[in-house]
N, C-alpha and C. Protein backbone atom coordinates (compact mmCIF):
# COMPACT_ATOMS: atom_id res chain seq x y z
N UNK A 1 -40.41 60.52 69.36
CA UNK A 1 -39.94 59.18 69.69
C UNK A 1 -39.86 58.31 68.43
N UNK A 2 -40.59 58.12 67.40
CA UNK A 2 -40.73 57.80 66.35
C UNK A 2 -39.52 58.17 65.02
N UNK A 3 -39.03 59.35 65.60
CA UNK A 3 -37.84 59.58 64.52
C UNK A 3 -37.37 59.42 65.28
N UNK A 4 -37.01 59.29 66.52
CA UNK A 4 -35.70 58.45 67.13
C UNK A 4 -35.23 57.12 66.76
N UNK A 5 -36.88 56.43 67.12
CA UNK A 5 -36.54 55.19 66.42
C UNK A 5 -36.32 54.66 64.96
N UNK A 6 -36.98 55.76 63.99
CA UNK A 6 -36.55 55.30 62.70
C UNK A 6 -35.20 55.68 62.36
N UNK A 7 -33.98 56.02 63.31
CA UNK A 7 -33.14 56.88 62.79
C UNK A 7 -32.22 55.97 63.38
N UNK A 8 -32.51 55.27 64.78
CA UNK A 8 -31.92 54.49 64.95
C UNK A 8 -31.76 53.34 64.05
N UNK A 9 -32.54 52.63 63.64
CA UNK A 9 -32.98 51.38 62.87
C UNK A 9 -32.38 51.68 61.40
N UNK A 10 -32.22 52.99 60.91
CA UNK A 10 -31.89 53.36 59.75
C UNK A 10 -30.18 53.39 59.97
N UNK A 11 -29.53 54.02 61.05
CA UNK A 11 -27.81 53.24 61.38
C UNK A 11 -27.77 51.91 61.69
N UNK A 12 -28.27 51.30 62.43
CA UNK A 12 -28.02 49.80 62.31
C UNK A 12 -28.06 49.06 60.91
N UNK A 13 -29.60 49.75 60.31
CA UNK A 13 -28.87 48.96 58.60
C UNK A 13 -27.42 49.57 58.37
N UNK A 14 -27.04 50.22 57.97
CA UNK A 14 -26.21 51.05 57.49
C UNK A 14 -24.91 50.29 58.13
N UNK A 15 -24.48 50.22 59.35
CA UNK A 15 -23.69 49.32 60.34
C UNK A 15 -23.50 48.05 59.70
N UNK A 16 -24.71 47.35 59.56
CA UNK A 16 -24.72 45.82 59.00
C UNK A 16 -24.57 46.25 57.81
N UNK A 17 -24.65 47.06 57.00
CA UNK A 17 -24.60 46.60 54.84
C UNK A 17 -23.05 46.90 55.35
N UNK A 18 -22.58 47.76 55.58
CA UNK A 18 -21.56 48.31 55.74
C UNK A 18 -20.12 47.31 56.11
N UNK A 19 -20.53 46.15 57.63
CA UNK A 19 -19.68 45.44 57.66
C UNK A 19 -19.92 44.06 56.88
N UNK A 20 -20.66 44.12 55.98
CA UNK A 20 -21.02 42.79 55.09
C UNK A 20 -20.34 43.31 53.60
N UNK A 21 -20.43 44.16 53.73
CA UNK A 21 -19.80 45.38 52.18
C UNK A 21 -18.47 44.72 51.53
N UNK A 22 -18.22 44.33 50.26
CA UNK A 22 -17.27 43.57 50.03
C UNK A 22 -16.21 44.59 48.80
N UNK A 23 -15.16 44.00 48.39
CA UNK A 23 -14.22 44.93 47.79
C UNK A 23 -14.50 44.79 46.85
N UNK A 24 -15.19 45.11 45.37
CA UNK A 24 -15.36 44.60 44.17
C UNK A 24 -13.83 44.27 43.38
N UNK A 25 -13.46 43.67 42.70
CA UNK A 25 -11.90 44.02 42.27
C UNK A 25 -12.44 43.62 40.87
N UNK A 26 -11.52 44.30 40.12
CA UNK A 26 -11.34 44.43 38.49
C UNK A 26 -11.10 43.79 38.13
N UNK A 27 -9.63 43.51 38.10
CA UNK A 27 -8.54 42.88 37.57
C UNK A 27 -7.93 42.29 38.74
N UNK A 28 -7.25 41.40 38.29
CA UNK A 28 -6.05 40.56 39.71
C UNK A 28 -5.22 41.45 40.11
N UNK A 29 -4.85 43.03 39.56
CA UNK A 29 -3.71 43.51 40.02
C UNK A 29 -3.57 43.75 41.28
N UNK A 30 -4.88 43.81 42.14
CA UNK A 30 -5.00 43.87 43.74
C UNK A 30 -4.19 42.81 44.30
N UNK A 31 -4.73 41.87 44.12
CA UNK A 31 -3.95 40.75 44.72
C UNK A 31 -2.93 39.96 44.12
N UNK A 32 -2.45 40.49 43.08
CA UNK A 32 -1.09 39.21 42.85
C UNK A 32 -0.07 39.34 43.60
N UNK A 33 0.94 38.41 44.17
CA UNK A 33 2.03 38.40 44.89
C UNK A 33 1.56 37.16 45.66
N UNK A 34 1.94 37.04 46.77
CA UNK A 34 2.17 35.71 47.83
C UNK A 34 1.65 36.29 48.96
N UNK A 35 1.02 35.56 49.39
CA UNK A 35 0.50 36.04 50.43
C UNK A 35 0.00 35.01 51.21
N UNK A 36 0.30 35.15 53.04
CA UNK A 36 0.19 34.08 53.85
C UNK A 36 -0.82 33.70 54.56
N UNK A 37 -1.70 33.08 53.92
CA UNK A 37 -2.76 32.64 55.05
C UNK A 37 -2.83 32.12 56.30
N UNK A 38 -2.88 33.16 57.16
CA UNK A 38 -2.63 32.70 58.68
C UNK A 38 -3.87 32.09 59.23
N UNK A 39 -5.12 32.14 58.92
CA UNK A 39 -6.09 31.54 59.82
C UNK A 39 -7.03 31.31 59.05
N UNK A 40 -7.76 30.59 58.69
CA UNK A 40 -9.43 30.18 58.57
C UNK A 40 -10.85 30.33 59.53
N UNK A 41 -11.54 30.56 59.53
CA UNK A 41 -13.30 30.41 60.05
C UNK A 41 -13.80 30.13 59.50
N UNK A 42 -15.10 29.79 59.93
CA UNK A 42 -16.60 29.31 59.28
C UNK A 42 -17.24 31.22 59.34
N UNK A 43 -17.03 31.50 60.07
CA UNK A 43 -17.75 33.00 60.12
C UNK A 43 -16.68 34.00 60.50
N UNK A 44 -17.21 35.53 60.17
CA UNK A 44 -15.91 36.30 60.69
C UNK A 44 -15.91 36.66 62.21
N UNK A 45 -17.21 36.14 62.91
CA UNK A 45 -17.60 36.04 64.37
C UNK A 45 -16.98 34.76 64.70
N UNK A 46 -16.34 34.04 64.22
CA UNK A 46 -16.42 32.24 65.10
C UNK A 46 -14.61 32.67 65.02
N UNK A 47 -14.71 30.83 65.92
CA UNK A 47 -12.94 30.81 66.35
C UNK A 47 -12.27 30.86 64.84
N UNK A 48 -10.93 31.79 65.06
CA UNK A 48 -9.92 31.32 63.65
C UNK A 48 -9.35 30.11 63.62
N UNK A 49 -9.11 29.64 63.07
CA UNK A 49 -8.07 27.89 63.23
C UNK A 49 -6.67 28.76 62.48
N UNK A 50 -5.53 28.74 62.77
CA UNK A 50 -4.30 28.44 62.17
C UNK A 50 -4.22 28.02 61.28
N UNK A 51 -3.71 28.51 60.26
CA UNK A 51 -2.67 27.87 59.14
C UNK A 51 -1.51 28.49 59.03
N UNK A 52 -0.38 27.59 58.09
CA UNK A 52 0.66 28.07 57.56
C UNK A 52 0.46 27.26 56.31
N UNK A 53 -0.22 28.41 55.63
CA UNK A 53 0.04 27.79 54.10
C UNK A 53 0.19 29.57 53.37
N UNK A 54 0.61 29.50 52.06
CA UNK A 54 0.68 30.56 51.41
C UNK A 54 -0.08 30.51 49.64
N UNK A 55 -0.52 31.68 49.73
CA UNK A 55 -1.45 31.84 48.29
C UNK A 55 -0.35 32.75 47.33
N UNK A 56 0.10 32.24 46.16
CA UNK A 56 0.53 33.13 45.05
C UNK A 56 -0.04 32.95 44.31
N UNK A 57 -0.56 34.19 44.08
CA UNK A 57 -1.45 34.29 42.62
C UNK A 57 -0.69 35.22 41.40
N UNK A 58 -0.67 34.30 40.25
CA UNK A 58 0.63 34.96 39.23
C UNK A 58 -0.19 35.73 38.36
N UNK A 59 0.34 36.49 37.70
CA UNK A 59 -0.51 37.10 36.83
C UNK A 59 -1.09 36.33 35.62
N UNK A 60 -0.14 34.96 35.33
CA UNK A 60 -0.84 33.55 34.05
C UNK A 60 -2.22 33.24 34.43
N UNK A 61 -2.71 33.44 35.57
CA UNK A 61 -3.93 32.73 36.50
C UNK A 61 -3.81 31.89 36.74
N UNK A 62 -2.79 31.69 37.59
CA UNK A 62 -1.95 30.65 38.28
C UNK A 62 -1.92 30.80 39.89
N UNK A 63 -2.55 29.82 40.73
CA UNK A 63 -2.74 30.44 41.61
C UNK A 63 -2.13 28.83 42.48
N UNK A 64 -1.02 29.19 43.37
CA UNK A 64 0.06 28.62 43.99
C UNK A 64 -0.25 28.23 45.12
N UNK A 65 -0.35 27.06 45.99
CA UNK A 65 -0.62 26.76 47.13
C UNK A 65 0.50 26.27 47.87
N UNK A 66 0.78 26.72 48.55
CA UNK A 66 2.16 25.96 49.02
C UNK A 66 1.88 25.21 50.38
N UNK A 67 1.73 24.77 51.07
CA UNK A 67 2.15 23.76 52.49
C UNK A 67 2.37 22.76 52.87
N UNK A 68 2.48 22.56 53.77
CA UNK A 68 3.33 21.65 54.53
C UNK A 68 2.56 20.62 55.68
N UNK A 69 1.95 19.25 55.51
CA UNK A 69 1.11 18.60 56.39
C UNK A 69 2.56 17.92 57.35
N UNK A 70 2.42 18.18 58.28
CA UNK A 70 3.83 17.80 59.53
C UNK A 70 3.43 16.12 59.76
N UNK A 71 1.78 15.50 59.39
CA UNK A 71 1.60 14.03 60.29
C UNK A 71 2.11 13.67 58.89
N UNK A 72 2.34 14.47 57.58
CA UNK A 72 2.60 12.89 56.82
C UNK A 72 3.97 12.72 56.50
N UNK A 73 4.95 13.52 56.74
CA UNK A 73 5.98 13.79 56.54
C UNK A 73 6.80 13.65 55.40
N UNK A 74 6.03 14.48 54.32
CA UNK A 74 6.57 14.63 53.17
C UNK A 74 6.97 15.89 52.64
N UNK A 75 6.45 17.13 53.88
CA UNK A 75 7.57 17.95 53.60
C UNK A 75 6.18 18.88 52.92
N UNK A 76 7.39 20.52 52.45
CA UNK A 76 6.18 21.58 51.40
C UNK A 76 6.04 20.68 50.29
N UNK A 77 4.55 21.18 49.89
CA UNK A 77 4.14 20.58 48.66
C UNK A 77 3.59 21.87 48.12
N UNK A 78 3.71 21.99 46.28
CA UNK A 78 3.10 23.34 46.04
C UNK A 78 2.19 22.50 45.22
N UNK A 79 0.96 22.91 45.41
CA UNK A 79 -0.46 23.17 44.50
C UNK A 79 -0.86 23.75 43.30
N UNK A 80 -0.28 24.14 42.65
CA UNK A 80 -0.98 24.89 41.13
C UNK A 80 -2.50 24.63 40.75
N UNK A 81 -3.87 25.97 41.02
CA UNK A 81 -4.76 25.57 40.32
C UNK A 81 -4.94 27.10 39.35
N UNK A 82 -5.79 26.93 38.76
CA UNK A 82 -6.90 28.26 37.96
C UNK A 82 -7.36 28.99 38.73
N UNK A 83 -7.09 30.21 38.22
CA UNK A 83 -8.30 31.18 39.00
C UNK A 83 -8.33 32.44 38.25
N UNK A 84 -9.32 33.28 38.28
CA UNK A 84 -9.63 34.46 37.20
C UNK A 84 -10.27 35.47 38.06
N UNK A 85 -10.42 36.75 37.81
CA UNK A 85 -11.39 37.63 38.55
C UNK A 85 -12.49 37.91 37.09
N UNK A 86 -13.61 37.87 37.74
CA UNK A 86 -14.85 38.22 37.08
C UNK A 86 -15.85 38.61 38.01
N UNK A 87 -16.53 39.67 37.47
CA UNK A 87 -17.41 39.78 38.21
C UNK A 87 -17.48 40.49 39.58
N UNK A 88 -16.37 40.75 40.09
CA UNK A 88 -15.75 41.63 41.45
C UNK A 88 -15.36 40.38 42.11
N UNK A 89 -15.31 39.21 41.60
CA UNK A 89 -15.05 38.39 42.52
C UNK A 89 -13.69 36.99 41.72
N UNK A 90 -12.84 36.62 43.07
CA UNK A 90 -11.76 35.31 42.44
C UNK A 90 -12.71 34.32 42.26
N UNK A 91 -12.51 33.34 41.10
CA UNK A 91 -13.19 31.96 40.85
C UNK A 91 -11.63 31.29 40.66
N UNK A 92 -12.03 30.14 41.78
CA UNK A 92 -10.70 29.72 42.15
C UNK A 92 -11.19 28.37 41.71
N UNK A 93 -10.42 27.29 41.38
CA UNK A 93 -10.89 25.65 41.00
C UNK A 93 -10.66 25.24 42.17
N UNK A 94 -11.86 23.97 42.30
CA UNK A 94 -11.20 23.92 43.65
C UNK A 94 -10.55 22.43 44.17
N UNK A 95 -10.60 21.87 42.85
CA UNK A 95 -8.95 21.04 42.78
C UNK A 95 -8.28 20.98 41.82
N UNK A 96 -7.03 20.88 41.42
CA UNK A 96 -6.02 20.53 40.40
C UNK A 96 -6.95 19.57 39.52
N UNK A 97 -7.02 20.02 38.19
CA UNK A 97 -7.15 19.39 36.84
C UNK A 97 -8.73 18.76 37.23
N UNK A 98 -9.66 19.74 38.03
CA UNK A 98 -11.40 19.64 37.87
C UNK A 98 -11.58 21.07 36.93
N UNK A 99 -12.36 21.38 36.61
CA UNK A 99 -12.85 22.44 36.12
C UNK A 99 -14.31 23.17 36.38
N UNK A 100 -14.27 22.54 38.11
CA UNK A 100 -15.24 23.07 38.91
C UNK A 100 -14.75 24.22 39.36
N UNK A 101 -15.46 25.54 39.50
CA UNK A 101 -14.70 26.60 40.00
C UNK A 101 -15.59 26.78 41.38
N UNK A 102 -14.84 28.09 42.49
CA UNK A 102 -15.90 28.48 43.57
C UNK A 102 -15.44 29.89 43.46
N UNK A 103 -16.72 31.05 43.65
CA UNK A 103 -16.13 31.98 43.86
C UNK A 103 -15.81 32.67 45.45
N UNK A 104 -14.82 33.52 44.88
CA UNK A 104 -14.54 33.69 46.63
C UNK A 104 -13.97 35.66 46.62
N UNK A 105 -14.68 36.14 47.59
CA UNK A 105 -15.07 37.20 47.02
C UNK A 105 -14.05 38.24 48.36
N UNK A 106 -13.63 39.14 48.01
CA UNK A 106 -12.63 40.07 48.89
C UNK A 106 -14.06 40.36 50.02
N UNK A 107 -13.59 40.82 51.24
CA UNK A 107 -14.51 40.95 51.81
C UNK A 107 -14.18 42.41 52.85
N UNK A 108 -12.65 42.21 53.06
CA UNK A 108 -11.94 43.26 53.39
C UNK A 108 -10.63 43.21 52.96
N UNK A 109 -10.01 44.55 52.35
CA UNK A 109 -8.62 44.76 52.15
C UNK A 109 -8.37 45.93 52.16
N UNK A 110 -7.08 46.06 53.21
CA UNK A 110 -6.64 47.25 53.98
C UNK A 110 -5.05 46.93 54.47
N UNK A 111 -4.72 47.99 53.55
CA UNK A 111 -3.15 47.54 53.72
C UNK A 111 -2.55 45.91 53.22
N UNK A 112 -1.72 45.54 53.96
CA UNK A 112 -1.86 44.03 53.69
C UNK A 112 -2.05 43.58 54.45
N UNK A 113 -3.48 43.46 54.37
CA UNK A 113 -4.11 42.20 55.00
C UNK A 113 -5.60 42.46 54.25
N UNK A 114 -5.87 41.08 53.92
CA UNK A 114 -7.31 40.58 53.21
C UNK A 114 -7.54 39.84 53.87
N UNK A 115 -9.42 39.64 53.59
CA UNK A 115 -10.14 38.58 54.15
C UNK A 115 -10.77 38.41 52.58
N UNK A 116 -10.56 36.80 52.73
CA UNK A 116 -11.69 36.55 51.52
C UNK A 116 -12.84 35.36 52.29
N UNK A 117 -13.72 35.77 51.16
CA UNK A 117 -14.89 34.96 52.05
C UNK A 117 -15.22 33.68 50.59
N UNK A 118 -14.89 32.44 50.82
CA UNK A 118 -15.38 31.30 49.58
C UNK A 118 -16.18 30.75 50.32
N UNK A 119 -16.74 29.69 49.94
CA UNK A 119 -18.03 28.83 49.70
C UNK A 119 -18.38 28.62 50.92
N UNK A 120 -17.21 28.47 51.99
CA UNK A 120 -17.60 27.31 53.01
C UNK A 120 -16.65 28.34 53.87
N UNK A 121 -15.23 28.60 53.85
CA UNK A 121 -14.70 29.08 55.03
C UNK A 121 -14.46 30.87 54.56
N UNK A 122 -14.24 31.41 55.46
CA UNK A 122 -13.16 32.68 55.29
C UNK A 122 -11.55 32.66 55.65
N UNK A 123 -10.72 32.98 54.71
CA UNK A 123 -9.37 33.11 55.05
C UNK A 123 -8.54 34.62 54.80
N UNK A 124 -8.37 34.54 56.50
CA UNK A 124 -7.32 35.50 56.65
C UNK A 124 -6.04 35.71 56.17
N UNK A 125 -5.31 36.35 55.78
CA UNK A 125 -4.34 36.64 54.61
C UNK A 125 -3.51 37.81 54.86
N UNK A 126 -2.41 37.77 55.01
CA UNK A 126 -1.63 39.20 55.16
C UNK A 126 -0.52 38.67 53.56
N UNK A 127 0.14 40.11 53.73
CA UNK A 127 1.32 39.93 52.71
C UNK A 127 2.61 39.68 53.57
């Protein structure tokens, strides 16, 4: 009964490191191109919220925000901030012309579609 239970308890870790397990990345060549962020969370368990905004990340470390707020009616606006990979992880600024960075770290990528996980939300991402 005892190696049942340690064997059980020993897949459940394994289960949890496993779905917490993140993509280390090198270089930006994983992710450069455009890519559409369809949803946000606070957790990868909680509700998604919608978006339509899009991420291009150039190879300059130029990283492109594009959308569109409908209540103020001024239409797409594109964003230009910094961002670099170090460390297995994007350090993205996290406004135009601060030189505060956050990192935000792949969490899953499979095919096209990524999840990255930053400071505060996770965003869902296809190509």
């Amino acid at each position: 009964m005892k190696t049942i239970t340690t064997f059980l308890s020993l897949c459940a870790a394994l289960v949890a490191f496993s779905a917490n397990a993140e993509v280390k990345l090198e270089d930006n060549a994983k992710i450069l191109g455009k890519w559409v962020v369809t949803a946000e969370a606070l957790a990868l368990d909680r509700e998604k919220k919608p978006l339509h905004v899009t991420w291009e990340f150039q190879k300059d470390g130029t990283l492109v925000t594009t959308g569109e707020d409908a209540r103020s009616g001024i239409g797409a606006m594109n964003i230009p901030i910094k961002y670099s990979v170090a460390d297995g992880v994007i350090k993205k600024q996290t406004m135009p012309g601060r030189e505060k960075y956050e990192d935000c770290a792949v969490v899953e990528m499979e095919g096209n579609e990524m999840i990255l996980k930053c400071k505060f939300l996770y965003f869902f991402m296809t190509r």
